[in-house]
N, C-alpha and C. Protein backbone atom coordinates (compact mmCIF):
# COMPACT_ATOMS: atom_id res chain seq x y z
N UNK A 1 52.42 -65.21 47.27
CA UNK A 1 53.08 -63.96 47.62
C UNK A 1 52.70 -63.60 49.06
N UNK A 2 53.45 -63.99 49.83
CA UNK A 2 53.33 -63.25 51.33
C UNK A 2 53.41 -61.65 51.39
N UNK A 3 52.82 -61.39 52.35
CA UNK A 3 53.01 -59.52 52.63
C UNK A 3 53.61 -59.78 54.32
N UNK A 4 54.49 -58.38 53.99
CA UNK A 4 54.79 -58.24 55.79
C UNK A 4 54.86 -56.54 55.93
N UNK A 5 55.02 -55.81 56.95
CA UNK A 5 54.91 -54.79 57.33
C UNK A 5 56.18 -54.30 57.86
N UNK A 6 56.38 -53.08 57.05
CA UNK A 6 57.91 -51.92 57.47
C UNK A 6 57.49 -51.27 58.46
N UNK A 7 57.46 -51.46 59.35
CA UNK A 7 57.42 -50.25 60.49
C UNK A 7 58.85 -49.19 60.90
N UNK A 8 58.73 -47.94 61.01
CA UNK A 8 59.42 -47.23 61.15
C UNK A 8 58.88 -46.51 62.83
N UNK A 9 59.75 -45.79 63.61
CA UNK A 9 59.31 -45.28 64.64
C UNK A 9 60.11 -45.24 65.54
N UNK A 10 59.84 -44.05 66.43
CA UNK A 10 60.46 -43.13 67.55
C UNK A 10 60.00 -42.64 68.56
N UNK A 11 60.63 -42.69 69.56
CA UNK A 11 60.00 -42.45 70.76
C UNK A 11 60.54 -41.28 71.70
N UNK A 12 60.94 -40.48 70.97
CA UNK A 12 61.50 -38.84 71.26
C UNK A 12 60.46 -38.15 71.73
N UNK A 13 60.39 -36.59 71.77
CA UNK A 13 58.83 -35.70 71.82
C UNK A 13 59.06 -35.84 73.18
N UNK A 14 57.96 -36.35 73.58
CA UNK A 14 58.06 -35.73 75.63
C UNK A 14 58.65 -36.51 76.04
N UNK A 15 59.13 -37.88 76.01
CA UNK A 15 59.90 -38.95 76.79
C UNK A 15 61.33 -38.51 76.99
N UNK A 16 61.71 -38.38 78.04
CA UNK A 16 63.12 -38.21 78.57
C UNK A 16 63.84 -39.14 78.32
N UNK A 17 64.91 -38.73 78.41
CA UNK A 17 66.22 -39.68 78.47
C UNK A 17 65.89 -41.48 79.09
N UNK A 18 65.53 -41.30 80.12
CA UNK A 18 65.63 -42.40 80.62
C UNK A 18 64.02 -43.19 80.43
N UNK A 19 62.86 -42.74 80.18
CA UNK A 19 62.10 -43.21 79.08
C UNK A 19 62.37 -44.06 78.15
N UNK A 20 63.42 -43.39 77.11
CA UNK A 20 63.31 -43.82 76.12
C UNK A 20 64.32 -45.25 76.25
N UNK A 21 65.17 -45.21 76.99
CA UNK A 21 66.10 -46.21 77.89
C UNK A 21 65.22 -47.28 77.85
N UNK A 22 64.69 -47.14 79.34
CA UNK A 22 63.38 -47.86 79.51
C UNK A 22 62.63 -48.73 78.29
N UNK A 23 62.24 -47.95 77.89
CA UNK A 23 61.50 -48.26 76.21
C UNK A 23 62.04 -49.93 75.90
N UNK A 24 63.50 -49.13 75.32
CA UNK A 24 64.47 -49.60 74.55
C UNK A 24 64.62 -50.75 75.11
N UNK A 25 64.79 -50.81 76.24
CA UNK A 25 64.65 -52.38 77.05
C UNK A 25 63.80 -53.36 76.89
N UNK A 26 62.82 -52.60 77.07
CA UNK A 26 61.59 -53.55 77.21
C UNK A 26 61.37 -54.00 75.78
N UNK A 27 61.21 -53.19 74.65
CA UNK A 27 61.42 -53.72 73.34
C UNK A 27 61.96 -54.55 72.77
N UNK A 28 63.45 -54.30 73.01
CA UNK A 28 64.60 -55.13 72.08
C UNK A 28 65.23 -55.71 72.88
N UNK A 29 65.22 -55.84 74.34
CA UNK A 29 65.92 -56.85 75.42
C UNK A 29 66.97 -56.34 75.35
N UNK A 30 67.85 -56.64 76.19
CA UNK A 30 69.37 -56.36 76.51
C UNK A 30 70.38 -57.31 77.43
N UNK A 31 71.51 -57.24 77.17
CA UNK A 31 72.17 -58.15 77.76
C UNK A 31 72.57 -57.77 79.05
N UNK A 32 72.62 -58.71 79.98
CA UNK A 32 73.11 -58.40 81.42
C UNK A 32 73.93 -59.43 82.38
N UNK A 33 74.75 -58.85 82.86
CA UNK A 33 76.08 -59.16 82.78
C UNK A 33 75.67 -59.69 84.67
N UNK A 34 76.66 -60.46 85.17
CA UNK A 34 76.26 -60.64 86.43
C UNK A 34 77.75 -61.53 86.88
N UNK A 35 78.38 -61.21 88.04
CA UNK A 35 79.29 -61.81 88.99
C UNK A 35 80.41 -61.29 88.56
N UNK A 36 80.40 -59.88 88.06
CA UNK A 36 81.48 -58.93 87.65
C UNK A 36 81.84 -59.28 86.36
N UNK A 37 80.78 -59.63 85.45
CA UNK A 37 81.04 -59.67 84.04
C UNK A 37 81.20 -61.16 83.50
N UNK A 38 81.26 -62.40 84.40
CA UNK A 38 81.34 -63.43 84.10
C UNK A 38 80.58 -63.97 83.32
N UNK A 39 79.61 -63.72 83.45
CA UNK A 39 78.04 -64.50 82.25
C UNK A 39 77.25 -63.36 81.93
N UNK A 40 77.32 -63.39 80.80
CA UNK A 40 76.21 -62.80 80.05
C UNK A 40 74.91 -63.51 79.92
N UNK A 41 73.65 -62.83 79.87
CA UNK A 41 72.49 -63.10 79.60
C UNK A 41 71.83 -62.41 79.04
N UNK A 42 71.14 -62.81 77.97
CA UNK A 42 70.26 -61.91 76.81
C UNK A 42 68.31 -62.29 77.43
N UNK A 43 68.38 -60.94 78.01
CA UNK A 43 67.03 -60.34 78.50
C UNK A 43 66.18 -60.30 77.39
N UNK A 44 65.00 -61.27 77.06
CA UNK A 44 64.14 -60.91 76.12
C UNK A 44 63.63 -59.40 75.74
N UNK A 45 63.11 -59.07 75.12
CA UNK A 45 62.65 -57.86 74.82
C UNK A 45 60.68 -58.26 74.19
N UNK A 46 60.11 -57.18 74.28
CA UNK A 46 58.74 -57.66 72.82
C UNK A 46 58.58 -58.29 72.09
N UNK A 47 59.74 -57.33 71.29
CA UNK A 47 60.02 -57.92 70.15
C UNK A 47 60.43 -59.07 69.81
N UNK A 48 60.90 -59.81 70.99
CA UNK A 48 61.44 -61.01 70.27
C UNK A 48 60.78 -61.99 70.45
N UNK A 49 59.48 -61.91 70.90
CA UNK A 49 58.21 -62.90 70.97
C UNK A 49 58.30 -63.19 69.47
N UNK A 50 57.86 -62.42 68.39
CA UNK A 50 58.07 -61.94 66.91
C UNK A 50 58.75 -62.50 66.04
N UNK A 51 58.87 -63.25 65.04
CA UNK A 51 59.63 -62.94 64.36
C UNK A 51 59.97 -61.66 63.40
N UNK A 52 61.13 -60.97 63.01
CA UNK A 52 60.98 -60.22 62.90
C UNK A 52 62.80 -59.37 62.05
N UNK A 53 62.76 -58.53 61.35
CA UNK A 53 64.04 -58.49 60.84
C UNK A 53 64.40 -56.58 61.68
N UNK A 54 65.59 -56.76 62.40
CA UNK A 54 65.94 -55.45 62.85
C UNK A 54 66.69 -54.47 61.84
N UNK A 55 65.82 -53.98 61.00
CA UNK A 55 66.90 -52.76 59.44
C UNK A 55 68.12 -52.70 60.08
N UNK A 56 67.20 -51.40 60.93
CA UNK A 56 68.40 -50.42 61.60
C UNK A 56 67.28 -49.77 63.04
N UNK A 57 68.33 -48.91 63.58
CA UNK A 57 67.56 -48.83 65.05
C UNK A 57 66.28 -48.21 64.69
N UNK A 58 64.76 -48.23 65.04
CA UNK A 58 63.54 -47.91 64.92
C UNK A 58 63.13 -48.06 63.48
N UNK A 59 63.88 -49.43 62.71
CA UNK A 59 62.88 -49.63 61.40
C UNK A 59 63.25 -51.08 61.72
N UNK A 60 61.94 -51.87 61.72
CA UNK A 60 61.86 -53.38 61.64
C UNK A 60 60.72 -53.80 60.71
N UNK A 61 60.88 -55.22 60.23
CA UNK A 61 60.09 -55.95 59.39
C UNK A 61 59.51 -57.00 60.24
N UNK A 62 58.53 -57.33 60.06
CA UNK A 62 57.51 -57.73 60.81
C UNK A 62 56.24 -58.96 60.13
N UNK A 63 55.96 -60.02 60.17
CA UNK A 63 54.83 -60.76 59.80
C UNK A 63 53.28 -60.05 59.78
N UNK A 64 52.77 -59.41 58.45
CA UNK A 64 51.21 -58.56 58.77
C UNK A 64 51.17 -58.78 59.68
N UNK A 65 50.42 -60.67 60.54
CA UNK A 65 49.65 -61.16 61.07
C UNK A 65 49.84 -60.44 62.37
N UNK A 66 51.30 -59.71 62.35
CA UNK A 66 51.94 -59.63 64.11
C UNK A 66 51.92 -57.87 64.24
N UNK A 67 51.74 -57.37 63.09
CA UNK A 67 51.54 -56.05 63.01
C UNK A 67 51.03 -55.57 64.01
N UNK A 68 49.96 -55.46 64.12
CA UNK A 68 48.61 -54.95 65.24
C UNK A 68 49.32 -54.63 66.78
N UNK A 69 49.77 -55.94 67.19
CA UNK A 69 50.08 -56.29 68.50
C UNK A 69 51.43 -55.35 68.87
N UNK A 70 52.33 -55.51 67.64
CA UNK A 70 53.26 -54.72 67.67
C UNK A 70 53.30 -52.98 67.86
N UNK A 71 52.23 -52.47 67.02
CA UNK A 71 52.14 -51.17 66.82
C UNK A 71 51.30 -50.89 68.62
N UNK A 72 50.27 -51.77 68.50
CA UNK A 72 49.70 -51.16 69.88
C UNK A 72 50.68 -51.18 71.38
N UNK A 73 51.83 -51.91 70.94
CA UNK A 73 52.91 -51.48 72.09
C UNK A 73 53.16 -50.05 72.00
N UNK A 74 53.61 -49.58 70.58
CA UNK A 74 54.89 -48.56 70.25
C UNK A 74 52.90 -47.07 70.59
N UNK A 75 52.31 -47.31 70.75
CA UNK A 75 51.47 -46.42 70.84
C UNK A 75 51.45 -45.97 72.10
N UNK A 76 51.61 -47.37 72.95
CA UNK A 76 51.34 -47.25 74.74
C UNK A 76 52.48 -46.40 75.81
N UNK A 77 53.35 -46.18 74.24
CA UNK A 77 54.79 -45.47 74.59
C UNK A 77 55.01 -44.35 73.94
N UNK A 78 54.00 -43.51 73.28
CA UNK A 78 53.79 -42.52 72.48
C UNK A 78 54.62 -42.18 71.26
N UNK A 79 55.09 -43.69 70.31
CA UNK A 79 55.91 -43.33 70.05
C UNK A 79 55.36 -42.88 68.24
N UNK A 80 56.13 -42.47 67.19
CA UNK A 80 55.82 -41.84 66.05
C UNK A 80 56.18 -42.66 65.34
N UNK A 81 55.37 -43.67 64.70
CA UNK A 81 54.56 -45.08 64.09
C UNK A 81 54.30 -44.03 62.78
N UNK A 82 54.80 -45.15 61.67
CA UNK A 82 55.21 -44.92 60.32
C UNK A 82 55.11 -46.65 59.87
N UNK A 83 53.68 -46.97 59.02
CA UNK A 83 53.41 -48.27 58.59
C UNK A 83 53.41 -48.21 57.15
N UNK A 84 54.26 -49.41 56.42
CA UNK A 84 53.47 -49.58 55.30
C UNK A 84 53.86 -51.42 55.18
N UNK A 85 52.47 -51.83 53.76
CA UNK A 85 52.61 -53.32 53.77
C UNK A 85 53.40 -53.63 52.84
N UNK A 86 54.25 -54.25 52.69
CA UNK A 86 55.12 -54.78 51.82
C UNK A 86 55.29 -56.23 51.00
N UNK A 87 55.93 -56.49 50.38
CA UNK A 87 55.66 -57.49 49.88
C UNK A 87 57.03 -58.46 49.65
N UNK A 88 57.11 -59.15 50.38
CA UNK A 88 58.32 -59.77 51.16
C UNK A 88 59.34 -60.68 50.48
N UNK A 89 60.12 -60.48 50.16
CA UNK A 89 60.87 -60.98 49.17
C UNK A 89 61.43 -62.43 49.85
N UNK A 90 62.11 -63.67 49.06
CA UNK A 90 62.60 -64.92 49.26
C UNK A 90 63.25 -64.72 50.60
N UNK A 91 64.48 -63.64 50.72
CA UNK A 91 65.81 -63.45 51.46
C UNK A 91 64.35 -63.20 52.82
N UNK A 92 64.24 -61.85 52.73
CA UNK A 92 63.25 -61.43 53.61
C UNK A 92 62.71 -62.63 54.57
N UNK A 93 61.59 -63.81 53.88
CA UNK A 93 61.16 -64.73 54.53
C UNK A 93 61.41 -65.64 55.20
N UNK A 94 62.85 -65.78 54.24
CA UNK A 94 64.21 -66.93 54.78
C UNK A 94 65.08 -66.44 56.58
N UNK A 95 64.57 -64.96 56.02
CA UNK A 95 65.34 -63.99 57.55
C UNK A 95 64.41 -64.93 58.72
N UNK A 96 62.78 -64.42 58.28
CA UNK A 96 62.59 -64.04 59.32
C UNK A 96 61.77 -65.88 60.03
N UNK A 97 61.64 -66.91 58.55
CA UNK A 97 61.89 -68.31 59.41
C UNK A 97 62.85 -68.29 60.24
N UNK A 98 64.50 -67.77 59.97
CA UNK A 98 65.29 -68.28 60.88
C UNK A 98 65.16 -67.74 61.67
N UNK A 99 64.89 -66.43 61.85
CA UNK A 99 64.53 -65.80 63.44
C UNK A 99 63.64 -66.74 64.32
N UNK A 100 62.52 -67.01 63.56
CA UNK A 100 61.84 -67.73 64.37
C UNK A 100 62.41 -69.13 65.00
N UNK A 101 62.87 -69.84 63.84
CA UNK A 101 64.01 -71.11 64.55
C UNK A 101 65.06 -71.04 65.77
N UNK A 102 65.72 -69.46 65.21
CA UNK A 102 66.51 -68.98 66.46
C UNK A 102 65.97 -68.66 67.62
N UNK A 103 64.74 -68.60 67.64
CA UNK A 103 64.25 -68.12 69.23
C UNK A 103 63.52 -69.51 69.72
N UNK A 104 63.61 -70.63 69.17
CA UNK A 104 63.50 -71.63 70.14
C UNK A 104 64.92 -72.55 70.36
N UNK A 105 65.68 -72.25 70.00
CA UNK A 105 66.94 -73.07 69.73
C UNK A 105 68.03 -72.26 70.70
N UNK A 106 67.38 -71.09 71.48
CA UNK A 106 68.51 -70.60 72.32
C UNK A 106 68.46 -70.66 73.63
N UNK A 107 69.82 -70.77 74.40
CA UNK A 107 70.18 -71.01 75.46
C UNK A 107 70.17 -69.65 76.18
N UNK A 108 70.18 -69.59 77.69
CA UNK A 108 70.05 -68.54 77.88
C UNK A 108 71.64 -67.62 78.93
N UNK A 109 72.40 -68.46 78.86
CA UNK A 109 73.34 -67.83 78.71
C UNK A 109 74.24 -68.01 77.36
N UNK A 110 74.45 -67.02 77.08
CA UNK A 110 75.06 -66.15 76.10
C UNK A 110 76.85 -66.75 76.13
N UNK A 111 77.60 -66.24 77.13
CA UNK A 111 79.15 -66.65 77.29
C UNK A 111 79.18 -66.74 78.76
N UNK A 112 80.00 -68.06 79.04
CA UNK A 112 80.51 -69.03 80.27
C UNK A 112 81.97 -68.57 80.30
């Protein structure tokens, strides 16, 4: 029986608008576009060192082992960290091998 960790969390409270922008970048990466939209490129984020399953925006599933590293980001950004350990079902594990397969198997442009 593997365990993995639900993290929930937000980064509202004193961070402004463009803070939380910021944040959001550096976290979850973003795509960026270059020669008037011709190629896309997917900007790593933290998170995607990780394997890791995205719920919904500020709830992700996470490997225990990677817990720690993870939360002490979302702290350095004041954000409102909500943990519990879980206990990771077949689908769950199957997610988050392929995440991990998917992040060595990708190219780094996106569309030509």
């Amino acid at each position: 029986m593997q365990t993995g960790a639900l993290i929930s969390f937000t980064v509202t409270g004193k961070n402004n608008h463009t803070e939380v922008n910021r944040f959001c970048r550096a976290f979850y990466g973003y795509n960026d576009k270059s020669n008037k939209g011709q190629y896309t490129y997917k900007r790593e984020g933290f998170i995607d060192k990780y394997p890791h399953i995205k719920v919904q925006r500020g709830l992700i599933i996470i490997n225990m082992d990677d817990a720690e590293e993870i939360i002490n980001m979302l702290e350095k950004h004041n954000a409102e960290i909500f943990m519990r350990e879980i206990i990771l079902l077949h689908t769950d594990k199957q997610q988050l091998k392929d995440a991990l397969n998917k992040k060595y198997n990708k190219t780094s442009i996106i569309e030509h």
